[in-house]
C-alpha atoms as a PDB file:
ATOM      1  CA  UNK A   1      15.119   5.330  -4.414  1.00  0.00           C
ATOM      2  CA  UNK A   2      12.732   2.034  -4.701  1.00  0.00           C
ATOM      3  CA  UNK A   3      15.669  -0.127  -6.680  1.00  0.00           C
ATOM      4  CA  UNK A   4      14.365  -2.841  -5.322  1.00  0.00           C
ATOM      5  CA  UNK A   5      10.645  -2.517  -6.021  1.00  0.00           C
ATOM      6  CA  UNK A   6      11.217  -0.747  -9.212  1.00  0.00           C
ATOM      7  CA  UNK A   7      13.489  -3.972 -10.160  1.00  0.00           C
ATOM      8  CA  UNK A   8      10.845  -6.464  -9.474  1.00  0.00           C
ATOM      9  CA  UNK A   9       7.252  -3.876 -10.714  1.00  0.00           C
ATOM     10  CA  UNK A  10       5.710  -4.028 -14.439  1.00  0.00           C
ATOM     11  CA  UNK A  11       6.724  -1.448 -16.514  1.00  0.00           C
ATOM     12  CA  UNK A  12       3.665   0.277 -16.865  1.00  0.00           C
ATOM     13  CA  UNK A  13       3.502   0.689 -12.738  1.00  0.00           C
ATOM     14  CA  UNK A  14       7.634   1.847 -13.010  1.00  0.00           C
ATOM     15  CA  UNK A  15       6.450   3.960 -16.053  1.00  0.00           C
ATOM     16  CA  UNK A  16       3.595   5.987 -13.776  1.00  0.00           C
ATOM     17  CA  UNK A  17       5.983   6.448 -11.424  1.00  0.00           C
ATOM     18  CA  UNK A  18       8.924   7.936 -13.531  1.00  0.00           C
ATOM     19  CA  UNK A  19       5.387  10.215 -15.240  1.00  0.00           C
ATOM     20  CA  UNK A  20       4.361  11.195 -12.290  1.00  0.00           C
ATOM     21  CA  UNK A  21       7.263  12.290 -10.946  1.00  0.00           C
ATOM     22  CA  UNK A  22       9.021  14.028 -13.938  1.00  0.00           C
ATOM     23  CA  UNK A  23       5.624  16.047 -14.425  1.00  0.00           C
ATOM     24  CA  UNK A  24       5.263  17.242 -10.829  1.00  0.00           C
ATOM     25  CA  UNK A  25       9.474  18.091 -10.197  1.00  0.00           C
ATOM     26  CA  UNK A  26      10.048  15.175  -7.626  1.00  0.00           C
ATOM     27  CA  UNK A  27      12.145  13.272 -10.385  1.00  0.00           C
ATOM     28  CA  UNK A  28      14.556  14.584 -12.420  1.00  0.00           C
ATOM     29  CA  UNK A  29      13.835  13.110 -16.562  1.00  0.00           C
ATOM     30  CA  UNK A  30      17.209  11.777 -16.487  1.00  0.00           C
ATOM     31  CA  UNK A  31      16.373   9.238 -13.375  1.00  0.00           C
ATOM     32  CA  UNK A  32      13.578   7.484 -16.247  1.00  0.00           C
ATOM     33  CA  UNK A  33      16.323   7.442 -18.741  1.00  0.00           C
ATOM     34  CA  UNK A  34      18.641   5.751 -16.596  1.00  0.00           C
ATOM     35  CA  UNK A  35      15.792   3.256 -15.717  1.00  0.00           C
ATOM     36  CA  UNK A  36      14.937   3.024 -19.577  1.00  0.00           C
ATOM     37  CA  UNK A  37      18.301   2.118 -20.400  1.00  0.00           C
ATOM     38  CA  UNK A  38      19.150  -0.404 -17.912  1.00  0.00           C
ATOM     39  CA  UNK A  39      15.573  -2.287 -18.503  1.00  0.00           C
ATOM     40  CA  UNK A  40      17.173  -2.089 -22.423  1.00  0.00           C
ATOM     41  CA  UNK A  41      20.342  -3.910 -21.011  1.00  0.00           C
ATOM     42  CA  UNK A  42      18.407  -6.629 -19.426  1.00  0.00           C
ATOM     43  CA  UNK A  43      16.329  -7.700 -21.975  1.00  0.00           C
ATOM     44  CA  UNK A  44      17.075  -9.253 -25.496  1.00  0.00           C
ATOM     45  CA  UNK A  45      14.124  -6.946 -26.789  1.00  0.00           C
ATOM     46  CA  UNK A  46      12.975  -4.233 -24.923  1.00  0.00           C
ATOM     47  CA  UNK A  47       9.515  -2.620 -26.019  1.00  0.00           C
ATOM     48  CA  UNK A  48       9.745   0.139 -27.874  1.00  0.00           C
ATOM     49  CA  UNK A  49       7.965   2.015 -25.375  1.00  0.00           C
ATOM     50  CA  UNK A  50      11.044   1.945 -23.714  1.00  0.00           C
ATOM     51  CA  UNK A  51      13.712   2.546 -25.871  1.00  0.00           C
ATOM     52  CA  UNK A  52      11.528   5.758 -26.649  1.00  0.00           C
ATOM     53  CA  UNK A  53      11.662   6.807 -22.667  1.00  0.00           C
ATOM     54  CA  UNK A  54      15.944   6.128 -23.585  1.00  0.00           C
ATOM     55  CA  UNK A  55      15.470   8.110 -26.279  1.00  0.00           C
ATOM     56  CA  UNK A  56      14.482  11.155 -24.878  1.00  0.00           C
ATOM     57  CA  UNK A  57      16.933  13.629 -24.885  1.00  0.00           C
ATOM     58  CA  UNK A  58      14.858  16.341 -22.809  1.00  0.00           C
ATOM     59  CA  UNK A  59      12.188  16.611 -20.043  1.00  0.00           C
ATOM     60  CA  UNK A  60       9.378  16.694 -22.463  1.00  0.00           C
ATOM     61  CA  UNK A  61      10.337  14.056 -24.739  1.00  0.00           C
ATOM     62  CA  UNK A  62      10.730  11.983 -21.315  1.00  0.00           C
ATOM     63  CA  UNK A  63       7.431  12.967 -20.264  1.00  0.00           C
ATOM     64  CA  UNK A  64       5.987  12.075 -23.727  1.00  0.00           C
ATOM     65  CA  UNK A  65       7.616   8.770 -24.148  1.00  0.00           C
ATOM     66  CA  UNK A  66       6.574   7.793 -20.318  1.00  0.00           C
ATOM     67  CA  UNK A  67       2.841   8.380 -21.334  1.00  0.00           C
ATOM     68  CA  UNK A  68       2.322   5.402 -23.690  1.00  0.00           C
ATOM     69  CA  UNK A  69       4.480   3.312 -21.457  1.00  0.00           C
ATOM     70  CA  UNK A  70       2.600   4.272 -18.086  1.00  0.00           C
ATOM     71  CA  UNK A  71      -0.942   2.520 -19.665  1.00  0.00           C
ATOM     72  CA  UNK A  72      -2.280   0.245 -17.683  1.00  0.00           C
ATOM     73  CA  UNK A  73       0.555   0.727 -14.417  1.00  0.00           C
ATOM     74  CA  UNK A  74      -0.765   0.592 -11.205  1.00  0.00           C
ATOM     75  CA  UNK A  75      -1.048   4.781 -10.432  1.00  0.00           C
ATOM     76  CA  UNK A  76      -1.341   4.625  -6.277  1.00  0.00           C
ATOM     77  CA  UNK A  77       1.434   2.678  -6.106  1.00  0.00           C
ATOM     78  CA  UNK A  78       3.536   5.034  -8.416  1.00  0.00           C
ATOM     79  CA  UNK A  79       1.818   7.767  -6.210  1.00  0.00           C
ATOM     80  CA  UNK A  80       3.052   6.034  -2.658  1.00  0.00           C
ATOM     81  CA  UNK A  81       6.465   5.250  -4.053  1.00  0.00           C
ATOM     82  CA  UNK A  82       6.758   9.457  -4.791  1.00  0.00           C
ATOM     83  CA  UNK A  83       5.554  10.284  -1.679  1.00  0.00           C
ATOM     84  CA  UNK A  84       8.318   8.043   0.069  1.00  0.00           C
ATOM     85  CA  UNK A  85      10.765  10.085  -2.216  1.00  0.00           C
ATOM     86  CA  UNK A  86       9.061  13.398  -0.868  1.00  0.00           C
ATOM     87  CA  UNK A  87       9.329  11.715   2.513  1.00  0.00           C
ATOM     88  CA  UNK A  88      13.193  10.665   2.239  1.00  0.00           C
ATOM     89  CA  UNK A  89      13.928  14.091   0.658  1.00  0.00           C
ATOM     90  CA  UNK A  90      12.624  16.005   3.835  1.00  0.00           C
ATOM     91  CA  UNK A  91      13.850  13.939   5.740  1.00  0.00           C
ATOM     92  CA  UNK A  92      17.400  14.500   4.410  1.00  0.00           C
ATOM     93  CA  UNK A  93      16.436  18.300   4.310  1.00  0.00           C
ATOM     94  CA  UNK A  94      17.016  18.517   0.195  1.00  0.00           C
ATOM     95  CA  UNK A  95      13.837  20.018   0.345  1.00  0.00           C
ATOM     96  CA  UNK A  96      11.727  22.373   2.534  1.00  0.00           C
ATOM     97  CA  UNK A  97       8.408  21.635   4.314  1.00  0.00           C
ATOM     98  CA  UNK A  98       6.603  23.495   1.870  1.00  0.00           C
ATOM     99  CA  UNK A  99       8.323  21.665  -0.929  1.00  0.00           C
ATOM    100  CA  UNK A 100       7.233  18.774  -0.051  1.00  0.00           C
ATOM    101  CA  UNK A 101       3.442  19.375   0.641  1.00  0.00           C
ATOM    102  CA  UNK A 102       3.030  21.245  -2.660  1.00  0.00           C
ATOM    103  CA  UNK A 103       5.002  18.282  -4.253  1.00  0.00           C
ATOM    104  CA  UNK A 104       2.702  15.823  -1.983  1.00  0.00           C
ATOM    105  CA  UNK A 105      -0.540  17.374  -3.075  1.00  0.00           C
ATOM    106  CA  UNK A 106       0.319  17.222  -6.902  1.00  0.00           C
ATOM    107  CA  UNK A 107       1.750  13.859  -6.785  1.00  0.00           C
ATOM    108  CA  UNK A 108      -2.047  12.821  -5.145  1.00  0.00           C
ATOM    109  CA  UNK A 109      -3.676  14.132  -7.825  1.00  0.00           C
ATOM    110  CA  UNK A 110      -1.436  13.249 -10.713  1.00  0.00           C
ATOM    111  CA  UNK A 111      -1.519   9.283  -9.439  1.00  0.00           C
ATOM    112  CA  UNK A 112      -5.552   9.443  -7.960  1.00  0.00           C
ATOM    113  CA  UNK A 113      -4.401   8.581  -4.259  1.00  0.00           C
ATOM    114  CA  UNK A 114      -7.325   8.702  -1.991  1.00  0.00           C
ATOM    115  CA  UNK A 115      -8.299  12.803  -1.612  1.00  0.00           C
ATOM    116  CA  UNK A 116      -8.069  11.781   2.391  1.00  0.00           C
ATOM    117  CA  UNK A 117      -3.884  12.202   1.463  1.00  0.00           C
ATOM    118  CA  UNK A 118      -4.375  15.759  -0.157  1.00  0.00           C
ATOM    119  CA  UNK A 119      -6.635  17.148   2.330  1.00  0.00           C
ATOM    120  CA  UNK A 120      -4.281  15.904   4.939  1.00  0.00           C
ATOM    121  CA  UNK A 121      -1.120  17.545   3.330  1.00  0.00           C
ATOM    122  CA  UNK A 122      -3.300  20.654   2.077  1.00  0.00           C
ATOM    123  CA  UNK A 123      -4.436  21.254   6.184  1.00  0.00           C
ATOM    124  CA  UNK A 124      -1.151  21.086   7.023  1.00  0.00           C
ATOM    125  CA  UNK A 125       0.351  23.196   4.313  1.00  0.00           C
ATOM    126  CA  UNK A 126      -1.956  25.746   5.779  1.00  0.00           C
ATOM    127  CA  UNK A 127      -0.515  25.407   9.629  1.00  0.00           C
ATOM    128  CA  UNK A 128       2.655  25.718   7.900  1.00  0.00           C
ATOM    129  CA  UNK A 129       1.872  29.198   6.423  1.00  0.00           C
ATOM    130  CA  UNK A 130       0.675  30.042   9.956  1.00  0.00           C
ATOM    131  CA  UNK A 131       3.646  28.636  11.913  1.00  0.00           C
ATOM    132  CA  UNK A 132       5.671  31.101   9.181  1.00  0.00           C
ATOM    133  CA  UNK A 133       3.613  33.861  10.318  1.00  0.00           C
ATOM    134  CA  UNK A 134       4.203  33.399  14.101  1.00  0.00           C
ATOM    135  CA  UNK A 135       0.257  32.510  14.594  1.00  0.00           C
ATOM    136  CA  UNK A 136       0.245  29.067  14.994  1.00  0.00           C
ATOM    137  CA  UNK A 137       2.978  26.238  15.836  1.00  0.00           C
ATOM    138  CA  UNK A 138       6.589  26.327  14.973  1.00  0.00           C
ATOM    139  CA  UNK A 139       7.663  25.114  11.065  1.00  0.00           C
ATOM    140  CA  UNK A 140       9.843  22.785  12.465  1.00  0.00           C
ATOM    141  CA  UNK A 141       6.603  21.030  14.274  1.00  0.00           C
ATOM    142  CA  UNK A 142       4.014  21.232  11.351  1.00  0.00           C
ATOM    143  CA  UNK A 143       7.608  19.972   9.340  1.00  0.00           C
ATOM    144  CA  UNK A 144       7.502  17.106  11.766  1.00  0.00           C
ATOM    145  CA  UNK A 145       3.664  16.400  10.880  1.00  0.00           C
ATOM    146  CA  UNK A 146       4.230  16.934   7.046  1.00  0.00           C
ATOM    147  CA  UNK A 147       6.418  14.269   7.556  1.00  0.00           C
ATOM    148  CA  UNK A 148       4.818  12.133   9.109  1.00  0.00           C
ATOM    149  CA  UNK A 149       1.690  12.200   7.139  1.00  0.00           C
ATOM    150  CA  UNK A 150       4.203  11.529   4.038  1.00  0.00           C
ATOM    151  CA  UNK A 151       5.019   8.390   5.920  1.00  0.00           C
ATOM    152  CA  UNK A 152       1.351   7.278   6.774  1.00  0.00           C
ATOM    153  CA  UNK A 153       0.537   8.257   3.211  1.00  0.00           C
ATOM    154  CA  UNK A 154       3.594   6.214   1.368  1.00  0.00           C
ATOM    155  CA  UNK A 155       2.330   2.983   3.488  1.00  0.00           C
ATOM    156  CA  UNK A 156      -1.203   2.774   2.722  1.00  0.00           C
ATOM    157  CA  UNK A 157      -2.335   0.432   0.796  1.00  0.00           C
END
């Protein structure tokens, strides 16, 4: 989704971001992979790190190959690059309102984004259970606020 900042970002920072993601469902392993392999195609030697996240020929393997290579990446911005994904996703409707807020509040945590983002997404992954249950809103209007707080939440800096 972020060619163009994933093109011009350190490894490391690309790495967290492919982590992050694979661990809490937002990526698929294959998306690192196919980032793996084109950095590989670029460069006259790639770091082994690298060709070890190319390598991997499941989730797990991704996931362990993407830890060495994360060390030292920039984790909020790999956080606010997978909530624009989460963002774009709902958005697009690939994914429910509830998807994404559970996705939102793991993807805080996994990259330590400011708690403010997790309590925000957490309150209104509560309003959602209550719009569900006819006591409070409509899902389509806490869907609208999920989204935007993915949005607010992508941006910060």
């Amino acid at each position: 989704m972020h060619r163009h900042l994933l093109a011009t970002a350190d490894q490391a920072t690309v790495s967290a971001y492919y982590l992050a993601g694979v661990t809490v469902g937002v990526l698929h392993w294959g998306a690192a992979k196919d980032w793996a392999c084109s950095v590989i195609e670029a460069l006259d030697t790639p770091p082994i790190e690298v060709i070890e996240i190319a390598s991997a020929n499941s989730r797990v393997s991704a996931i362990d190959a993407l830890g060495p290579a994360s060390t030292g990446g920039e984790q909020q911005t790999a956080g606010r690059w997978l909530l624009a994904d989460l963002e774009a996703q709902l958005a697009a409707l690939s994914i429910t309102p509830m998807q994404a807020a559970r996705s939102a509040m793991q993807v805080v945590q996994a990259t330590a984004l400011p708690q403010d983002a997790w309590y925000a997404v957490d309150a209104l992954d509560d309003e959602l259970q209550l719009a569900v249950n006819g006591a409070f809103g409509t899902p389509e209007q806490i869907g609208q606020e999920i989204l935007l707080a993915l949005r607010e939440h992508s941006s910060a800096t």
